[in-house]
N, C-alpha and C. Protein backbone atom coordinates (compact mmCIF):
# COMPACT_ATOMS: atom_id res chain seq x y z
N UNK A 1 -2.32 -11.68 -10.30
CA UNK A 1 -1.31 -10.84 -9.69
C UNK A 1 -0.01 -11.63 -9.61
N UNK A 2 1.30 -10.74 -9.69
CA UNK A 2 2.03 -11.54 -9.90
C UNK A 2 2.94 -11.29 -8.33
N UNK A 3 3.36 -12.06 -7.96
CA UNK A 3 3.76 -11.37 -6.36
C UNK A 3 5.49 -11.94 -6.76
N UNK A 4 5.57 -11.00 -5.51
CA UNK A 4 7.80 -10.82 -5.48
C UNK A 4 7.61 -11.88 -3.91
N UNK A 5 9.25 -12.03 -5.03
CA UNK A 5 9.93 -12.75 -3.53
C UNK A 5 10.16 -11.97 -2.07
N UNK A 6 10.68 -10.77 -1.94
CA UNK A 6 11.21 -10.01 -1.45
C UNK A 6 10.22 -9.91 0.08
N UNK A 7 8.57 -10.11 -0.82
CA UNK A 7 7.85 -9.39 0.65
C UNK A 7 6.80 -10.94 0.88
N UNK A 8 6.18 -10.88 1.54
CA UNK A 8 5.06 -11.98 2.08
C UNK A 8 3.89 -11.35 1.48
N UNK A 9 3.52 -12.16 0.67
CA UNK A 9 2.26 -12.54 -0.12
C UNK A 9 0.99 -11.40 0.43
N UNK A 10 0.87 -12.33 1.78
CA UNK A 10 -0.48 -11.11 1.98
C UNK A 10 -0.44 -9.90 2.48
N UNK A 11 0.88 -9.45 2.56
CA UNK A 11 1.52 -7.47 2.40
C UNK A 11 1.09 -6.90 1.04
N UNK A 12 1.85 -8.11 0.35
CA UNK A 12 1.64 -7.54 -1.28
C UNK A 12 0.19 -7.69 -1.26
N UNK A 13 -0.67 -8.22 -0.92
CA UNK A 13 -1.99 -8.28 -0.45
C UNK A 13 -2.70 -7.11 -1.08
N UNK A 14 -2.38 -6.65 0.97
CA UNK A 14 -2.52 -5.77 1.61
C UNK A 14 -2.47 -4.11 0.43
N UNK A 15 -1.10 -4.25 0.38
CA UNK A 15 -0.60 -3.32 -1.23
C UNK A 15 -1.69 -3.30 -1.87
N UNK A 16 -2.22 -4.16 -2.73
CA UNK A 16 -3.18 -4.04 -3.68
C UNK A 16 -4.79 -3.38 -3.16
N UNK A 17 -5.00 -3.82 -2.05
CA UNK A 17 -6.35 -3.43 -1.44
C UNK A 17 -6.26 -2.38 -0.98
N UNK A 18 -4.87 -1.63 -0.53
CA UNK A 18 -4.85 -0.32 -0.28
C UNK A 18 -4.94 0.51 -1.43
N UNK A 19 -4.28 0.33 -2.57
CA UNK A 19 -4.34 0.87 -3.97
C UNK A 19 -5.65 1.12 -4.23
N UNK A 20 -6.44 0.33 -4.06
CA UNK A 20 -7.44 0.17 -4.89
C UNK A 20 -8.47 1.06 -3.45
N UNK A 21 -8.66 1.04 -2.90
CA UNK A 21 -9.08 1.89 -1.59
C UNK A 21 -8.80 3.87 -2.47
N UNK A 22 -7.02 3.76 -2.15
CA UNK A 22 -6.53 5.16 -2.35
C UNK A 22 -7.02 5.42 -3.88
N UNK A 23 -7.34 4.77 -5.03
CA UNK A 23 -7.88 5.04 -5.85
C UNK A 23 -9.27 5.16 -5.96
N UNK A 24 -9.98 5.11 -5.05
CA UNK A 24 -11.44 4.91 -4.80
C UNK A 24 -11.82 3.68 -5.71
N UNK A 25 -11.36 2.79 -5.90
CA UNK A 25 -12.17 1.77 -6.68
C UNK A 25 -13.14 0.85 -5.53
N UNK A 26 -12.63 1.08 -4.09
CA UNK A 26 -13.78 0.78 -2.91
C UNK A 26 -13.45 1.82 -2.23
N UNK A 27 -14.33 2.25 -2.03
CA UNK A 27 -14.48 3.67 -1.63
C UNK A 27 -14.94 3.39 0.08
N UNK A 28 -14.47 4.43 0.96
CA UNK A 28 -14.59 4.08 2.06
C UNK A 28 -16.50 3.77 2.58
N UNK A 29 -16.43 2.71 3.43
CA UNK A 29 -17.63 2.81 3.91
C UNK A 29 -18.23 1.28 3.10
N UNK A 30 -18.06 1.30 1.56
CA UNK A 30 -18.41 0.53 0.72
C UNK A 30 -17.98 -0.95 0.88
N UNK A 31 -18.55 -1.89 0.76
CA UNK A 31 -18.18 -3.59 0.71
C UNK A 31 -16.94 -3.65 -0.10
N UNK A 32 -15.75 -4.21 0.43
CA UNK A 32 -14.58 -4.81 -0.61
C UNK A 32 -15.27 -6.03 -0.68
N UNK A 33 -14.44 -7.44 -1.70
CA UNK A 33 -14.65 -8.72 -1.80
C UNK A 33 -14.43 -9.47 -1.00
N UNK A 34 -14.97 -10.58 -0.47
CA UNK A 34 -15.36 -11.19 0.44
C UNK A 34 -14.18 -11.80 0.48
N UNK A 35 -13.56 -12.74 1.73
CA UNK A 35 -12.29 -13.29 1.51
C UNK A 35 -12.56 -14.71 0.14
N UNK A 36 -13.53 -14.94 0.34
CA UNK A 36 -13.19 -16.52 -0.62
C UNK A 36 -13.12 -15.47 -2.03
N UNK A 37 -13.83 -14.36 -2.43
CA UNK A 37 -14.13 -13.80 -3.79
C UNK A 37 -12.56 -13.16 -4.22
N UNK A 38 -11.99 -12.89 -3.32
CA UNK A 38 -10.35 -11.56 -3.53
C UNK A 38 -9.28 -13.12 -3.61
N UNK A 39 -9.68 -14.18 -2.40
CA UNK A 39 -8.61 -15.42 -2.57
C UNK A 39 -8.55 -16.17 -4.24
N UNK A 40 -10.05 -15.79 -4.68
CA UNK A 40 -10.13 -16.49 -5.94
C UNK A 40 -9.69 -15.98 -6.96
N UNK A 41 -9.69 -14.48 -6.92
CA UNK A 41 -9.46 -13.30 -7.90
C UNK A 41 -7.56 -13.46 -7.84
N UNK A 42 -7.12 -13.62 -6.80
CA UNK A 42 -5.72 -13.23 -6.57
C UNK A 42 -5.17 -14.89 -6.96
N UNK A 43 -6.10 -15.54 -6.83
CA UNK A 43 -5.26 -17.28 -6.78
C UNK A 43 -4.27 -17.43 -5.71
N UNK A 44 -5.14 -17.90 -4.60
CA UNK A 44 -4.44 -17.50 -3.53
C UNK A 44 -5.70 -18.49 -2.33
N UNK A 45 -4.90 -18.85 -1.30
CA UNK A 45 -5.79 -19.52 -0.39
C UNK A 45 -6.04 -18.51 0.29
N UNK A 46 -7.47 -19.02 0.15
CA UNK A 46 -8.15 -17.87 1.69
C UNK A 46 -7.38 -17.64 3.14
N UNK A 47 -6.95 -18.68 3.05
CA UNK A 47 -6.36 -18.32 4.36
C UNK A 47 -5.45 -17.09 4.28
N UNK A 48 -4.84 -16.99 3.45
CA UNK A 48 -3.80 -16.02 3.07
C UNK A 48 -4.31 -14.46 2.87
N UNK A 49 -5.81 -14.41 2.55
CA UNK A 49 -6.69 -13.30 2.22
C UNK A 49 -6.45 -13.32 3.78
N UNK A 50 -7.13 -14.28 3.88
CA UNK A 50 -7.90 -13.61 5.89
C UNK A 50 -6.98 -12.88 6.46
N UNK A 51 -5.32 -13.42 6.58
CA UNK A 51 -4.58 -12.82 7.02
C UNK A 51 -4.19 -11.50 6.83
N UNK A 52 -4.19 -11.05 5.70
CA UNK A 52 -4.54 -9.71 5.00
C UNK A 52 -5.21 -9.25 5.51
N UNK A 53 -7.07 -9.61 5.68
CA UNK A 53 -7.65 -8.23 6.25
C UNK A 53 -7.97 -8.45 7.75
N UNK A 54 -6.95 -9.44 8.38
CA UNK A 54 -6.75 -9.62 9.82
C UNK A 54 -5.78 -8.30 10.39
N UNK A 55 -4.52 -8.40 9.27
CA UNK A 55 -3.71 -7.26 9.30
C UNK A 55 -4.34 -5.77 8.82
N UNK A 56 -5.12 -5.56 8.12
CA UNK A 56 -5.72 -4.61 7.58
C UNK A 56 -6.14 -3.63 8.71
N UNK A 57 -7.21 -4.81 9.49
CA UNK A 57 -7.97 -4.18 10.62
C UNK A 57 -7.22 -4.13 11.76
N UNK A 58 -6.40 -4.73 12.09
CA UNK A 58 -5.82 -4.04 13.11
C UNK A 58 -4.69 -2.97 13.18
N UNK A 59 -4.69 -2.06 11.79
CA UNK A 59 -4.20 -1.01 10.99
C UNK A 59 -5.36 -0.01 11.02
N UNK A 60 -6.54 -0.57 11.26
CA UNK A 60 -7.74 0.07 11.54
C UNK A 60 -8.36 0.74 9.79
N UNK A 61 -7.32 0.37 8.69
CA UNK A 61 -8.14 0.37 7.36
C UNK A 61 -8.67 0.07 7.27
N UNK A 62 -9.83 -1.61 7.82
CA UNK A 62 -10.83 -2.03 6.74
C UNK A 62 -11.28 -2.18 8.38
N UNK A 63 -13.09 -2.87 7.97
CA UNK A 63 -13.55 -3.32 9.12
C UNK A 63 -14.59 -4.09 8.93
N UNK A 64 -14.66 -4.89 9.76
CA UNK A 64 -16.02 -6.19 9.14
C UNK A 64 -17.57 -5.76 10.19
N UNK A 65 -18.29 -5.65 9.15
CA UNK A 65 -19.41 -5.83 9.53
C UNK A 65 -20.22 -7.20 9.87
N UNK A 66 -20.62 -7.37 10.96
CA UNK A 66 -21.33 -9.14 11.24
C UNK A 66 -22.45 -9.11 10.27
N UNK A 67 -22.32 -10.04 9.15
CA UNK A 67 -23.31 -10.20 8.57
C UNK A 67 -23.56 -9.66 7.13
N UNK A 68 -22.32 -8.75 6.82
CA UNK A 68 -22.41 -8.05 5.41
C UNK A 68 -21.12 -8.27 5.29
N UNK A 69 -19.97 -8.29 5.93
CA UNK A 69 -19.10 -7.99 4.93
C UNK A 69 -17.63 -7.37 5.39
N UNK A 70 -16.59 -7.00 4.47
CA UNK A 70 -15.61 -6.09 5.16
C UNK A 70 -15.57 -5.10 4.12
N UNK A 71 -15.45 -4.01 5.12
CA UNK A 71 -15.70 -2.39 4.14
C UNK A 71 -14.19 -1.99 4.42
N UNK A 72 -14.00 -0.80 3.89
CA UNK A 72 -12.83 0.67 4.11
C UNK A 72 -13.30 1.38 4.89
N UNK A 73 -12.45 1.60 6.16
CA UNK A 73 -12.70 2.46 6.92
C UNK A 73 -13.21 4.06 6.14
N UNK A 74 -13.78 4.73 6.97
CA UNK A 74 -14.20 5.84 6.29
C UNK A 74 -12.86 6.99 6.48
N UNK A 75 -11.95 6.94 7.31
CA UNK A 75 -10.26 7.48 7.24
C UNK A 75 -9.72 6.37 6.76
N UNK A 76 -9.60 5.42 5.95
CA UNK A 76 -9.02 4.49 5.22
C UNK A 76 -7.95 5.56 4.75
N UNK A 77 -8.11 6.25 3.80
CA UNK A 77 -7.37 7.33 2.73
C UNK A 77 -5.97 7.55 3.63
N UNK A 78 -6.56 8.26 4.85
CA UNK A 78 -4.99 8.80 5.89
C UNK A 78 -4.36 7.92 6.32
N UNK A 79 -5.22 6.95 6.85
CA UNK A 79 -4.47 5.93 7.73
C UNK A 79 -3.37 5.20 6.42
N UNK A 80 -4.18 4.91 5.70
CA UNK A 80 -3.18 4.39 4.05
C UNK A 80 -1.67 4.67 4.31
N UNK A 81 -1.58 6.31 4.26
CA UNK A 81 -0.91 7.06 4.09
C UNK A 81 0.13 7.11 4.62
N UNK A 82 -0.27 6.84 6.08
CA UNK A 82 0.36 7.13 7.12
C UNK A 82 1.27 6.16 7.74
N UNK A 83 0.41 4.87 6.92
CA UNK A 83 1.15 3.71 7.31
C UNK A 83 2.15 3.17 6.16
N UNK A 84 1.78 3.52 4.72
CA UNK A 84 2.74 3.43 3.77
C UNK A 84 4.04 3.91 3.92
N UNK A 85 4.04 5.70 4.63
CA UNK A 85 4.75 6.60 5.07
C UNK A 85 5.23 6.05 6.10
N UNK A 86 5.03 5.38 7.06
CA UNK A 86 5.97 4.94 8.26
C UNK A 86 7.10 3.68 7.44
N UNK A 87 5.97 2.89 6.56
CA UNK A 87 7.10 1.18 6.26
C UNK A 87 7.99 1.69 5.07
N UNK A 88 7.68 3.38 4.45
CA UNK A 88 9.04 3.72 3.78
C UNK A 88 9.94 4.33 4.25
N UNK A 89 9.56 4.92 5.38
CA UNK A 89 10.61 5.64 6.15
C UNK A 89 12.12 4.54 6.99
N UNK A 90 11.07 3.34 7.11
CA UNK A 90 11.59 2.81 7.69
C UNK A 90 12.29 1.76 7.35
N UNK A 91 11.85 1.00 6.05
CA UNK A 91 12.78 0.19 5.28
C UNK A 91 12.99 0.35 4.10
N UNK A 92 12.24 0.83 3.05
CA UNK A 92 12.54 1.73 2.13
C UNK A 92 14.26 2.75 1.97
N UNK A 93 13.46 3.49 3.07
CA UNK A 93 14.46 4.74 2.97
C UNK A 93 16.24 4.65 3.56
N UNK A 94 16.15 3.89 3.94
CA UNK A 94 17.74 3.18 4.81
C UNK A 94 17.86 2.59 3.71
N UNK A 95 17.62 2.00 2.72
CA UNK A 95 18.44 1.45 1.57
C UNK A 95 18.59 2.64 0.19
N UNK A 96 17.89 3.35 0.29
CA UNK A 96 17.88 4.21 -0.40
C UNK A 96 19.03 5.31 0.08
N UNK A 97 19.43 5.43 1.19
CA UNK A 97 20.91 6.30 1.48
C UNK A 97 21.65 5.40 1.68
N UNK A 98 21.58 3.98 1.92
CA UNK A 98 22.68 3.33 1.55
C UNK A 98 23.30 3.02 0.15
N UNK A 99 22.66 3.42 -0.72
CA UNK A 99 22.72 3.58 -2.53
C UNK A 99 23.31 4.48 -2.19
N UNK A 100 22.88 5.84 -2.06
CA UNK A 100 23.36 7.14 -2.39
C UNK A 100 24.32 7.46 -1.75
N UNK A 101 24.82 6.52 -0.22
CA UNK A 101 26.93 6.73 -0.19
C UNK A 101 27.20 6.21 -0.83
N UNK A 102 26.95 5.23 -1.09
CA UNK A 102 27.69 4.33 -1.71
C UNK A 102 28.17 4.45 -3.36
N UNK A 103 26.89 5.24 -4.06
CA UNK A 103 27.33 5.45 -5.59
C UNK A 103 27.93 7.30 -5.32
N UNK A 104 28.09 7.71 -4.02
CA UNK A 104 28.42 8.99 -3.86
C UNK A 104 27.59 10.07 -4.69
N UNK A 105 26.61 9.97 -4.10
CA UNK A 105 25.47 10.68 -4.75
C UNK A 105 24.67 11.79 -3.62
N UNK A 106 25.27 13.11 -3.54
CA UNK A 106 24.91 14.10 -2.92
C UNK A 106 23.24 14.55 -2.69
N UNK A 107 23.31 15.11 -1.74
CA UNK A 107 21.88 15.76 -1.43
C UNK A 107 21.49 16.74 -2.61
N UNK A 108 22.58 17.86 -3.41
CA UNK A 108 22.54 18.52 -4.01
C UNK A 108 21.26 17.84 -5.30
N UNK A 109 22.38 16.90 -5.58
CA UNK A 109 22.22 16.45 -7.27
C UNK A 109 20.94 15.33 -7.19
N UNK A 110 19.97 15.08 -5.89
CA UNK A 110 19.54 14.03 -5.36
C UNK A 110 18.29 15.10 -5.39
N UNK A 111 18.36 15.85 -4.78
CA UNK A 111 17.28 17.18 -4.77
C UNK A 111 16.65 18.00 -6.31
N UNK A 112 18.24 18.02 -7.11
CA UNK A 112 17.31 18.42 -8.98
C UNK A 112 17.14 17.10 -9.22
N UNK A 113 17.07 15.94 -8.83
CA UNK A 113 16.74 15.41 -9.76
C UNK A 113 15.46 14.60 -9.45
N UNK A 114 15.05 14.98 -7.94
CA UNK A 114 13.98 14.49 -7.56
C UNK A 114 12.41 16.08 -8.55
N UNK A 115 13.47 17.35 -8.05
CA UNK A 115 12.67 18.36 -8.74
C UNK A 115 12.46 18.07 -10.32
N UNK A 116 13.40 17.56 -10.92
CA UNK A 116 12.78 17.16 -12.64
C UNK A 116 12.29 16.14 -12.68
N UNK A 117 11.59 14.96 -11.72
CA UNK A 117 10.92 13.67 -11.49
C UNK A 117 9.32 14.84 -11.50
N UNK A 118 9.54 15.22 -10.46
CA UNK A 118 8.27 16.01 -10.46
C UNK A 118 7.42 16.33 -11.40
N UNK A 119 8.43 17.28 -12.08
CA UNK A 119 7.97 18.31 -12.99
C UNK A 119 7.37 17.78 -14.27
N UNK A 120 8.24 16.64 -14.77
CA UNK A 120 8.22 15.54 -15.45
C UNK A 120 6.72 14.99 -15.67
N UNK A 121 6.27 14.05 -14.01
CA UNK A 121 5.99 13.04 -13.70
C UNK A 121 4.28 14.39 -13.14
N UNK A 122 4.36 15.21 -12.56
CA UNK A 122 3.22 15.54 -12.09
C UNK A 122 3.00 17.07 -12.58
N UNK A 123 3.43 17.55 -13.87
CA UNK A 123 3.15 18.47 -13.95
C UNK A 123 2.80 19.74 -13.57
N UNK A 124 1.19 19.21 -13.39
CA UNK A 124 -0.23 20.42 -13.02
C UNK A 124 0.20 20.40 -11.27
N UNK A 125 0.71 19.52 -10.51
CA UNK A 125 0.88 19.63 -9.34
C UNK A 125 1.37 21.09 -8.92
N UNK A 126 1.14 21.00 -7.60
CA UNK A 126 2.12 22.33 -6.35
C UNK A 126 2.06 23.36 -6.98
């Protein structure tokens, strides 16, 4: 994995284990990789994993079982969602209307062109 400057390592982490959650590749309920197995996979000190699914769980996405393991919550999927949806609302999206005064870029022309992203990009959708 290749990680950015911009964010702290075990967010971008975090990012990846949620992906892979919202894609069902661990499906809720199911064992993710153990911290030494995801630290080794990512090249990355464990410590840096732990912190990840230290943050995870107290997001209430993942949860450790004594003795097996750390799984996906079984609302993993919403909570994902909900929390992706709050950290774009919230730092995401303030730079994103600070672009759009700034290159003077209206709600109008901001609105078709999010509608031909769509249409584009998800077809069979809505």
């Amino acid at each position: 994995m290749e990680f950015k400057d911009k964010q702290a390592i075990y967010l971008q982490i975090a990012d990846y284990i949620c992906e892979q959650i919202l894609l069902g590749k661990w499906p809720p309920g199911e064992r993710i990789p153990s911290v030494r197995d995801l630290a080794s996979m990512m090249e990355v000190n464990p410590n840096t994993v732990m912190r990840t699914y230290d943050f995870l769980q107290n997001k209430e996405i993942i949860f450790n079982k004594r003795g097996i393991g750390y799984s996906a919550d079984e609302q993993a999927n919403s909570k994902i969602l909900a929390y992706r949806k709050e950290r774009f609302l919230t730092t995401e999206l303030p730079e994103v209307f600070k672009n759009l005064y700034l290159l003077d870029i209206g709600i109008d022309e901001l609105h078709s062109l999010y509608q031909k992203f769509i249409e584009e990009m998800y077809p069979l959708t809505k």
